[in-house]
C-alpha atoms as a PDB file:
ATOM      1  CA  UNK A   1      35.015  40.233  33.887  1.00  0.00           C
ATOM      2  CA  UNK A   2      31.162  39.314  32.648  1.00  0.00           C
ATOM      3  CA  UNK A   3      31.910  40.846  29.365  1.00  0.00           C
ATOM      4  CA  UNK A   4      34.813  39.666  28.502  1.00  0.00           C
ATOM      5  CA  UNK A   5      33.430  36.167  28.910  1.00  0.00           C
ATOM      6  CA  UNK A   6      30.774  37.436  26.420  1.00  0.00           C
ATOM      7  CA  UNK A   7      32.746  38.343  23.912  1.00  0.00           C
ATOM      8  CA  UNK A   8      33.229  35.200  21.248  1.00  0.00           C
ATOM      9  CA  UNK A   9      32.824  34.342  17.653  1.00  0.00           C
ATOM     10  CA  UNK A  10      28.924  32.603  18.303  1.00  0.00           C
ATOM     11  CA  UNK A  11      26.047  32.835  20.656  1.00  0.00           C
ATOM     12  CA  UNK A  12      27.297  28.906  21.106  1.00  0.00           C
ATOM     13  CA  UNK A  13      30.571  30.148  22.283  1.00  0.00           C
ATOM     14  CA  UNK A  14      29.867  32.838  25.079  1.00  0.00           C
ATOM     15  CA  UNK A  15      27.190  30.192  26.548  1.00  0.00           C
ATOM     16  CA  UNK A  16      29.880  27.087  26.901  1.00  0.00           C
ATOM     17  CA  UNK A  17      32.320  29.754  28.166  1.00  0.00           C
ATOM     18  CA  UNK A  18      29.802  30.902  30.789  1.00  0.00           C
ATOM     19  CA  UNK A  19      28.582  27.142  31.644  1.00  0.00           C
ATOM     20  CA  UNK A  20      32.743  25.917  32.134  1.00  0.00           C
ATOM     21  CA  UNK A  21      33.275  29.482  33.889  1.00  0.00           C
ATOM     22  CA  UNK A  22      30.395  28.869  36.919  1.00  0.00           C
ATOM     23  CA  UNK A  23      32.059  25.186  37.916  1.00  0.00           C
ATOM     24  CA  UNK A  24      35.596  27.045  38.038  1.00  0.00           C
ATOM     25  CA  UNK A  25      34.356  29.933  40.213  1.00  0.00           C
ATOM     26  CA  UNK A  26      33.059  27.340  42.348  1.00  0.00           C
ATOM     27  CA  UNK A  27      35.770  25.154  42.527  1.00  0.00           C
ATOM     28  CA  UNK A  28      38.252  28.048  43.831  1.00  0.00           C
ATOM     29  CA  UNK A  29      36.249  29.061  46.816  1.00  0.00           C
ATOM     30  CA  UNK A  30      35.232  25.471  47.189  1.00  0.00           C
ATOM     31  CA  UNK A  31      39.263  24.970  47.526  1.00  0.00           C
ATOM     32  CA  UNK A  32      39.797  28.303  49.231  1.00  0.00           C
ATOM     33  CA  UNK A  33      37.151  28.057  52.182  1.00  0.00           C
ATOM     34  CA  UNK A  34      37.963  23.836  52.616  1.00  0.00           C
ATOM     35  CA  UNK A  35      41.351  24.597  53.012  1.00  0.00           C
ATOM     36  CA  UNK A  36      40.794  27.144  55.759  1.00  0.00           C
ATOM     37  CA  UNK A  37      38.626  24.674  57.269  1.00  0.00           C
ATOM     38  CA  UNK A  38      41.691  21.691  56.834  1.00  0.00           C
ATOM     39  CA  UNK A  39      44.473  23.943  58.390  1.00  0.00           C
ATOM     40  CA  UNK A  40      42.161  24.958  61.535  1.00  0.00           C
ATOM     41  CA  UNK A  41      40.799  21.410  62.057  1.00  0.00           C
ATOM     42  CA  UNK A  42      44.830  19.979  62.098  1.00  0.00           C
ATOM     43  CA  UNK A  43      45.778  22.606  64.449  1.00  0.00           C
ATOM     44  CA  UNK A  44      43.245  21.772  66.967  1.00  0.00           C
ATOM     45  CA  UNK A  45      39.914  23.006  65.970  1.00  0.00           C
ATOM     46  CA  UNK A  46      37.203  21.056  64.985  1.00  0.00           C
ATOM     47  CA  UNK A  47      34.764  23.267  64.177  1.00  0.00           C
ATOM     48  CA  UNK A  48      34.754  23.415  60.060  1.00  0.00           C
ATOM     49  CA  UNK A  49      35.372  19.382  60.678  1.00  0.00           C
ATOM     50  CA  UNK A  50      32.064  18.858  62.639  1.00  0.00           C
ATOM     51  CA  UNK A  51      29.856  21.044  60.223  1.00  0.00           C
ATOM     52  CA  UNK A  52      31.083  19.127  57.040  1.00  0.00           C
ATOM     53  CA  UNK A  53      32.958  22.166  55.896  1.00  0.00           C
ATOM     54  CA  UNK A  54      35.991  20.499  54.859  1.00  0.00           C
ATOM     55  CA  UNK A  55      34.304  18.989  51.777  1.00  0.00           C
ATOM     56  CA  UNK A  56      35.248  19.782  48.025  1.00  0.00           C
ATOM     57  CA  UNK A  57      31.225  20.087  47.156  1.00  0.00           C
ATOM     58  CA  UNK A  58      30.328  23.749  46.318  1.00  0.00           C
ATOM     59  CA  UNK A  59      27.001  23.870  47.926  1.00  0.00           C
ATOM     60  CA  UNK A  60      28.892  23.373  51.319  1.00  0.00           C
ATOM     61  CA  UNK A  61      30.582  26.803  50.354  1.00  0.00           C
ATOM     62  CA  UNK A  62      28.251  28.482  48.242  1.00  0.00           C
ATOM     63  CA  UNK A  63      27.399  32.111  48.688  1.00  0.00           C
ATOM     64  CA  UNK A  64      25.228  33.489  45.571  1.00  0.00           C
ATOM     65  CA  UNK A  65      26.124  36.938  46.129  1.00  0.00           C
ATOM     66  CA  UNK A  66      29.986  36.476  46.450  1.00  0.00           C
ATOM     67  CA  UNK A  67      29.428  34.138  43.274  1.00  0.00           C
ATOM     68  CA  UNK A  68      27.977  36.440  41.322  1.00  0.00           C
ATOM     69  CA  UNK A  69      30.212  38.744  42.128  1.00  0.00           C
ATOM     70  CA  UNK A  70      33.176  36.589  41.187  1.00  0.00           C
ATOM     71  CA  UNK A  71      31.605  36.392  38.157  1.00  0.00           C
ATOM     72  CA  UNK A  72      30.665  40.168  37.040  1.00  0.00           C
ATOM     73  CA  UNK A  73      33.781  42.017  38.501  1.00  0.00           C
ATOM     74  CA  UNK A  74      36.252  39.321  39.301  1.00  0.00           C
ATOM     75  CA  UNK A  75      36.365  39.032  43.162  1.00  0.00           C
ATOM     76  CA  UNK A  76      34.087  37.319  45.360  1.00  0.00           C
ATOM     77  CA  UNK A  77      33.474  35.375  48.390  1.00  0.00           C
ATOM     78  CA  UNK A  78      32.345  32.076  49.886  1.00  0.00           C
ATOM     79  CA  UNK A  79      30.252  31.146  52.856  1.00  0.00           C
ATOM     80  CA  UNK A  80      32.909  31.589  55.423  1.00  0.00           C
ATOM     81  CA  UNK A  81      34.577  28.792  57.294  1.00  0.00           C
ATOM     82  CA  UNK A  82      33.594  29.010  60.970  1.00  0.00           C
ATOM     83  CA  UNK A  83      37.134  29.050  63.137  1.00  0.00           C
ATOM     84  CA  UNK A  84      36.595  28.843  67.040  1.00  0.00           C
ATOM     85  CA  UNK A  85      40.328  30.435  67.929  1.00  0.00           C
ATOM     86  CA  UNK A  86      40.155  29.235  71.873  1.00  0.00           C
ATOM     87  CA  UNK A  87      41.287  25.391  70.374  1.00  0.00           C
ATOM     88  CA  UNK A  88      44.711  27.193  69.096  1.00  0.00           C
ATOM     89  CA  UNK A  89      47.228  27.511  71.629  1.00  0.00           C
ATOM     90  CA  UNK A  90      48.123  30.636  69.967  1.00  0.00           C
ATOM     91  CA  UNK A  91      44.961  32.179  68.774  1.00  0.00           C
ATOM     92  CA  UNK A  92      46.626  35.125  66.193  1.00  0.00           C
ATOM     93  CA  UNK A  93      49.274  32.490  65.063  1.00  0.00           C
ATOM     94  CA  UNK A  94      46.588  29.894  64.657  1.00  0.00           C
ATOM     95  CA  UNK A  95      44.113  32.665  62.770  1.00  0.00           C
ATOM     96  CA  UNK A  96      47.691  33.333  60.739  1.00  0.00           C
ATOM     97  CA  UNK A  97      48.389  29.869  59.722  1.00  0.00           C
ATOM     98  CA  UNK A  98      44.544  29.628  59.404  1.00  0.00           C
ATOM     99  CA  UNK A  99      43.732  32.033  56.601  1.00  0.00           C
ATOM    100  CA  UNK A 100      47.800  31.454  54.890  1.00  0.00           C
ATOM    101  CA  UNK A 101      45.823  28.175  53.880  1.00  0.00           C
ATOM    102  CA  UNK A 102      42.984  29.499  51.625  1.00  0.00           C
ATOM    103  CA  UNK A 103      45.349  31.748  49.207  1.00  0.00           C
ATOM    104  CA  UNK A 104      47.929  29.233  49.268  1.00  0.00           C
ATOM    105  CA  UNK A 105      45.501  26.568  48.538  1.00  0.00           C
ATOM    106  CA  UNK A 106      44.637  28.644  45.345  1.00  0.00           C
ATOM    107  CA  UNK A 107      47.778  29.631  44.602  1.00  0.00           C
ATOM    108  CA  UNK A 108      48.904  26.073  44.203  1.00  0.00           C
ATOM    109  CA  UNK A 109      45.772  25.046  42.089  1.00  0.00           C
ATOM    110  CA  UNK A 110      46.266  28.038  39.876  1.00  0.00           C
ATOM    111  CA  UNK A 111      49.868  27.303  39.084  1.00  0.00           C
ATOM    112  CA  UNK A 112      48.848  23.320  38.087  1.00  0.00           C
ATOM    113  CA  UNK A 113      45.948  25.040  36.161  1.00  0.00           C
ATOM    114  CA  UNK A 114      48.796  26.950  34.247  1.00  0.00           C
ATOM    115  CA  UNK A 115      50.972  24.146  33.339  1.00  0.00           C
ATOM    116  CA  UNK A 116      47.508  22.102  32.404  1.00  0.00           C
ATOM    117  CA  UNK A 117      46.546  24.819  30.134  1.00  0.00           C
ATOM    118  CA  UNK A 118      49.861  25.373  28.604  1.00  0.00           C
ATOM    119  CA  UNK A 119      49.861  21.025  27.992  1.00  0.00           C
ATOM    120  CA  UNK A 120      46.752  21.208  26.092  1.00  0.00           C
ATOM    121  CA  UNK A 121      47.445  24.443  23.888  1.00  0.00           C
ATOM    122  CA  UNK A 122      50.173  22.400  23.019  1.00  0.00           C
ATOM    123  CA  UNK A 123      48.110  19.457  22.206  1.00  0.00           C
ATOM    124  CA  UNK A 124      45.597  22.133  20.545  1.00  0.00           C
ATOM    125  CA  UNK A 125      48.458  22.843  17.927  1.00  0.00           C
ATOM    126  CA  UNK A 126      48.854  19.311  17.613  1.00  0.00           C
ATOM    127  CA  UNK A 127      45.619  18.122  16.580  1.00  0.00           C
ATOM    128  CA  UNK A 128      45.014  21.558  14.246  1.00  0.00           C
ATOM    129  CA  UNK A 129      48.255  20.476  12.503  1.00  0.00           C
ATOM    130  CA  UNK A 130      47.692  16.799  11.823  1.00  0.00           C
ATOM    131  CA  UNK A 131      43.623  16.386  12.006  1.00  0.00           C
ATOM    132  CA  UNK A 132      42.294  20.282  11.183  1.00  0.00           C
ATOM    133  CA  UNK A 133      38.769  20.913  12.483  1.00  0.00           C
ATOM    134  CA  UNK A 134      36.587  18.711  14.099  1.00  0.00           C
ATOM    135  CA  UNK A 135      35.037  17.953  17.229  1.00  0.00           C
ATOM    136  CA  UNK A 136      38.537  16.354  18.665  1.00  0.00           C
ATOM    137  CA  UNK A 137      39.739  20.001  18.279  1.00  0.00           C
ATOM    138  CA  UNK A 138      36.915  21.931  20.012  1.00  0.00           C
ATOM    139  CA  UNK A 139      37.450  19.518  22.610  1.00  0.00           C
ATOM    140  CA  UNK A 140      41.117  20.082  23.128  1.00  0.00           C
ATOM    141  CA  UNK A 141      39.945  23.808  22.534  1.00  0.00           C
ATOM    142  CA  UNK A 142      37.776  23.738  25.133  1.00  0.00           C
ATOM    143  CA  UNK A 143      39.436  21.854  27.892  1.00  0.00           C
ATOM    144  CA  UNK A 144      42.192  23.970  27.587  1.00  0.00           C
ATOM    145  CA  UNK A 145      40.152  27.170  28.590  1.00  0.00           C
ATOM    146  CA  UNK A 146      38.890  25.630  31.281  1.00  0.00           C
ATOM    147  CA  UNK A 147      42.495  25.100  33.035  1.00  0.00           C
ATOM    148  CA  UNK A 148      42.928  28.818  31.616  1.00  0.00           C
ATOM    149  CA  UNK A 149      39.812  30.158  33.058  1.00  0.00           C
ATOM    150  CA  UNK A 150      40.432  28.355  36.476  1.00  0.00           C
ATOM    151  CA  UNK A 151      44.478  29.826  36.340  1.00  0.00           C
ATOM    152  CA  UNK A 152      42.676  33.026  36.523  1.00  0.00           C
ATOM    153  CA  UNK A 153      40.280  32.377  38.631  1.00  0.00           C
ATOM    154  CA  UNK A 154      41.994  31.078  41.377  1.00  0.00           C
ATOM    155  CA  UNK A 155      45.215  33.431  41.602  1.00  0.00           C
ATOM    156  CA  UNK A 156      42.439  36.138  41.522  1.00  0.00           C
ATOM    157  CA  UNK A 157      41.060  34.917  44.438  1.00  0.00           C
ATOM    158  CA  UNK A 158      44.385  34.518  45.639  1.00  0.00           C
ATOM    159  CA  UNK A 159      45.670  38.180  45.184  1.00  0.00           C
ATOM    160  CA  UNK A 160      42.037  39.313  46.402  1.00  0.00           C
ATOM    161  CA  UNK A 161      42.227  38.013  49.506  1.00  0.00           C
ATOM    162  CA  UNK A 162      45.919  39.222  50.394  1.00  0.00           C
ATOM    163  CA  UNK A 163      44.635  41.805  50.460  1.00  0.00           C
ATOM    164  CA  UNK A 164      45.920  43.580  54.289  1.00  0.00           C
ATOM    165  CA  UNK A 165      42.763  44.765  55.155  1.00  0.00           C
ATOM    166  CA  UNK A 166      40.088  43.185  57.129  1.00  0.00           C
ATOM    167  CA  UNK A 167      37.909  40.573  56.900  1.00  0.00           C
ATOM    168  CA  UNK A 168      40.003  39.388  53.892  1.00  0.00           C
ATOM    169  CA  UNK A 169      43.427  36.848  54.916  1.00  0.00           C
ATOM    170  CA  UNK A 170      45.952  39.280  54.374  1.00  0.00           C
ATOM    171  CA  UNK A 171      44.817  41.581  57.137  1.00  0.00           C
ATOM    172  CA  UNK A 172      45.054  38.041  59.297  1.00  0.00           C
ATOM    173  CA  UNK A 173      48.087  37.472  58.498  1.00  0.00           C
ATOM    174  CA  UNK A 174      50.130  40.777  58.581  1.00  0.00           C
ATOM    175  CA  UNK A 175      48.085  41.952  62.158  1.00  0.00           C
ATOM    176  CA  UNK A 176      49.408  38.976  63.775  1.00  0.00           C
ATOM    177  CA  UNK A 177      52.201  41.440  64.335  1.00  0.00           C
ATOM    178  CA  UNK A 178      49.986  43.589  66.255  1.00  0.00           C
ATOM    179  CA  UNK A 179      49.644  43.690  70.168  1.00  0.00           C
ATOM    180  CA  UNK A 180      46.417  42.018  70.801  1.00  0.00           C
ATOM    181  CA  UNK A 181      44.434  45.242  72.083  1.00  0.00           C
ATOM    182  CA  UNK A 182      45.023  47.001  69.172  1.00  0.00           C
ATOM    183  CA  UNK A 183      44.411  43.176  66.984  1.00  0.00           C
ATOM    184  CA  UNK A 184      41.028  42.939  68.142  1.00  0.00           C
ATOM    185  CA  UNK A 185      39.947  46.474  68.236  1.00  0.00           C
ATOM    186  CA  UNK A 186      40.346  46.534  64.415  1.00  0.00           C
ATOM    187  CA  UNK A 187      38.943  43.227  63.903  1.00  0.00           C
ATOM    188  CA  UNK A 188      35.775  44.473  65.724  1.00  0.00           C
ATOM    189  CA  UNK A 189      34.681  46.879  62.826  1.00  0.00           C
ATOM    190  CA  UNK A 190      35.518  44.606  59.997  1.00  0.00           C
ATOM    191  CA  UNK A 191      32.678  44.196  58.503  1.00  0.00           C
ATOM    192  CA  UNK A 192      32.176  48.035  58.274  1.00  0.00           C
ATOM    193  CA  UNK A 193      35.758  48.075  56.523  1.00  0.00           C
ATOM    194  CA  UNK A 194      34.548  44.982  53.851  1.00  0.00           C
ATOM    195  CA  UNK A 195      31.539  46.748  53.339  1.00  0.00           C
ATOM    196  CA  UNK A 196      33.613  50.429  52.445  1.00  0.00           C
ATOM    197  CA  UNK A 197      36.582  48.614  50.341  1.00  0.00           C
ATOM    198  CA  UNK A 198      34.022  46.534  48.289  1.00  0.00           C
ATOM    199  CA  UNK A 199      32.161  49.859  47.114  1.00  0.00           C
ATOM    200  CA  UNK A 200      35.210  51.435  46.688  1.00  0.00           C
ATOM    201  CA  UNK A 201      36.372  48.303  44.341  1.00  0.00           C
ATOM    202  CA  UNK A 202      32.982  48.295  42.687  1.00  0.00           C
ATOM    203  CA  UNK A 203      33.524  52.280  41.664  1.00  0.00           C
ATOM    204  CA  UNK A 204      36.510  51.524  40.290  1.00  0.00           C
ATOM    205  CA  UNK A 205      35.958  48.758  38.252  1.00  0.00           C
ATOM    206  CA  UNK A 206      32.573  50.793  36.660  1.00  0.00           C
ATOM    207  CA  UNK A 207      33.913  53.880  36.252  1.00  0.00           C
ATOM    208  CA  UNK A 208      37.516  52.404  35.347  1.00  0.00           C
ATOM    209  CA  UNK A 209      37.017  49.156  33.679  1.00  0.00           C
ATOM    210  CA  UNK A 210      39.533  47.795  35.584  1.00  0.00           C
ATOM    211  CA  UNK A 211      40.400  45.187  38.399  1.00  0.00           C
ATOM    212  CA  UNK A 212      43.922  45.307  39.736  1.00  0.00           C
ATOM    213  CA  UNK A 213      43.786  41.654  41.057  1.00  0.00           C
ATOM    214  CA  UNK A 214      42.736  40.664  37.545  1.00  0.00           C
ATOM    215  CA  UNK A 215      45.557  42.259  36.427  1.00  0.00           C
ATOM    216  CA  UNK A 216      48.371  40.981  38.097  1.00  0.00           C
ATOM    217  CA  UNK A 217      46.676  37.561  37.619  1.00  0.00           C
ATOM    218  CA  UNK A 218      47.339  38.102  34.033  1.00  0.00           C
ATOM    219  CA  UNK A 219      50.913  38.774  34.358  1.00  0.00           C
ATOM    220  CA  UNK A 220      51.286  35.904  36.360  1.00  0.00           C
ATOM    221  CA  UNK A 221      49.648  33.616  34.038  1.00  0.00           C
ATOM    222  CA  UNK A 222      51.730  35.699  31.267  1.00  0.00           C
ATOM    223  CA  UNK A 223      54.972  34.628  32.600  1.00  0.00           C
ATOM    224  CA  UNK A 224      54.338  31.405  33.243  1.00  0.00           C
ATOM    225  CA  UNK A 225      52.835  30.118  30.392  1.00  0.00           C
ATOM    226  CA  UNK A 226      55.099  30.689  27.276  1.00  0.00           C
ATOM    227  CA  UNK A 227      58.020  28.807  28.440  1.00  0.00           C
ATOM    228  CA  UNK A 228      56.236  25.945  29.475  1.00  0.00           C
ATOM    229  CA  UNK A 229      53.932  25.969  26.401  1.00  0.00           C
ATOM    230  CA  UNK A 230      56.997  25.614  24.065  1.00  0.00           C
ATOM    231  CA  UNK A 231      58.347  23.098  26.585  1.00  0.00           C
ATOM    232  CA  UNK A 232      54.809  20.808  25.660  1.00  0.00           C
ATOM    233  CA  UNK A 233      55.357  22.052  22.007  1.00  0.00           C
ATOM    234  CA  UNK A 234      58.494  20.862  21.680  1.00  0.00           C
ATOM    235  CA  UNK A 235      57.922  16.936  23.438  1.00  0.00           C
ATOM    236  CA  UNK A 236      54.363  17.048  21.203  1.00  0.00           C
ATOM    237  CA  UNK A 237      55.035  18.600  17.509  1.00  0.00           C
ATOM    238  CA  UNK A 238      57.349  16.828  14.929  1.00  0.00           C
ATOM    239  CA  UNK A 239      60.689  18.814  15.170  1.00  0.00           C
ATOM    240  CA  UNK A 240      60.710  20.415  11.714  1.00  0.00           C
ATOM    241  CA  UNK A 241      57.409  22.176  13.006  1.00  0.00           C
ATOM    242  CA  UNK A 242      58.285  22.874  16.456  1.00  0.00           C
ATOM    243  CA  UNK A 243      61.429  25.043  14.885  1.00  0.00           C
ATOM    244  CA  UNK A 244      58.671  26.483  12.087  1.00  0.00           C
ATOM    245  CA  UNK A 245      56.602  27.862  14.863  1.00  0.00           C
ATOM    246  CA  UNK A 246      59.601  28.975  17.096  1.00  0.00           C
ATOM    247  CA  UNK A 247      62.116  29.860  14.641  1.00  0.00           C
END
């Protein structure tokens, strides 16, 4: 993930893409752990509430490691949410519903990222055709790849944390299913089980150059983004262009 962000035309290029990539990271496990914290806290528990972990500020959530992490391989983590389960009535329903909120939180910020970025590549086109380079360009330019950058960014941390194994949401989720003996005999040795599937991710991505949650974030983003970027091209651009560009 790091190198890719370092590849670009000018020193000045790689070090605005790294300063707009840190604030994204941020934002989606700011989003991701406050929305944990919002789902618990309306079903009962008060927990995140009383600790001021349902704020949007980043050094609420902040966890260097899981940061920088986000940043060199393309999954991380946040400072988790605290979540006291006796306030649900239902404690493995309430854990469900509980961690449901923090990938669907990103999943709906990544797919509003999508349609931003596909409005200003539109607007990108724009400006190149009528004004050429200039600084209103790089702008457009810019803010565009940050709504890309933060499309990425949050359905990986989506996808990541679907993942059906402990600690992460998805094994939250799909054990709910489980009796509760064998529910909390697992959940004992989580941390044993993060610690084994994050080397294991780690190898792969060295020795593979490769991150599957990366991946199907790009064919996400992929599918999404054409049609609605000719939908922007075609309400921005002159129509004698628009059917130049899509002929």
């Amino acid at each position: 993930m790091l190198f890719s962000l370092l590849q670009g035309d000018s020193i000045t290029d790689i070090i605005i893409r790294l300063l707009l990539t840190l604030p994204v990271i941020l934002c989606a496990l700011s989003f991701h752990e406050a929305a944990h914290g919002y789902a618990a806290w309306k079903m009962g528990d008060p927990t995140a509430h009383n600790l001021g972990r349902l704020s949007l500020n980043p050094l609420k959530h902040l966890d260097p490691i899981g940061c920088l992490m986000m940043l060199l391989v393309g999954y991380g983590w946040a400072k988790p949410v605290p979540i006291n389960t006796r306030y649900f009535r239902d404690p493995k329903k309430g854990m469900a519903i509980t961690a449901a909120a923090g990938p669907a939180a990103n999943l709906l910020i990544g797919l509003i990222s999508i349609v931003l970025f596909a409005f200003f590549s539109a607007c990108y086109t724009l400006v190149a055709i009528q004004m050429g380079e200039g600084f209103l360009l790089r702008c457009v330019f810019w803010l565009a790849m940050i709504f890309q950058l933060s499309a990425l960014f949050n359905l990986v941390l989506m996808i990541f944390n679907l993942i059906p194994i402990p600690p992460f949401d998805g094994s939250r989720i799909a054990f709910s299913f489980l009796p509760q003996r064998h529910y909390f005999l697992i959940m004992r040795y989580e941390r044993q089980i993060m610690l084994g599937l994050l080397v294991a991710l780690m190898a792969f991505s060295y020795f593979f150059d490769f991150s599957p949650s990366a991946w199907l974030a790009e064919k996400l983003i992929d599918a999404i983004y054409p049609p609605l970027y000719q939908a922007f091209s075609k309400l921005l651009l002159p129509q004698d262009i628009f059917e130049y560009l899509f002929a």
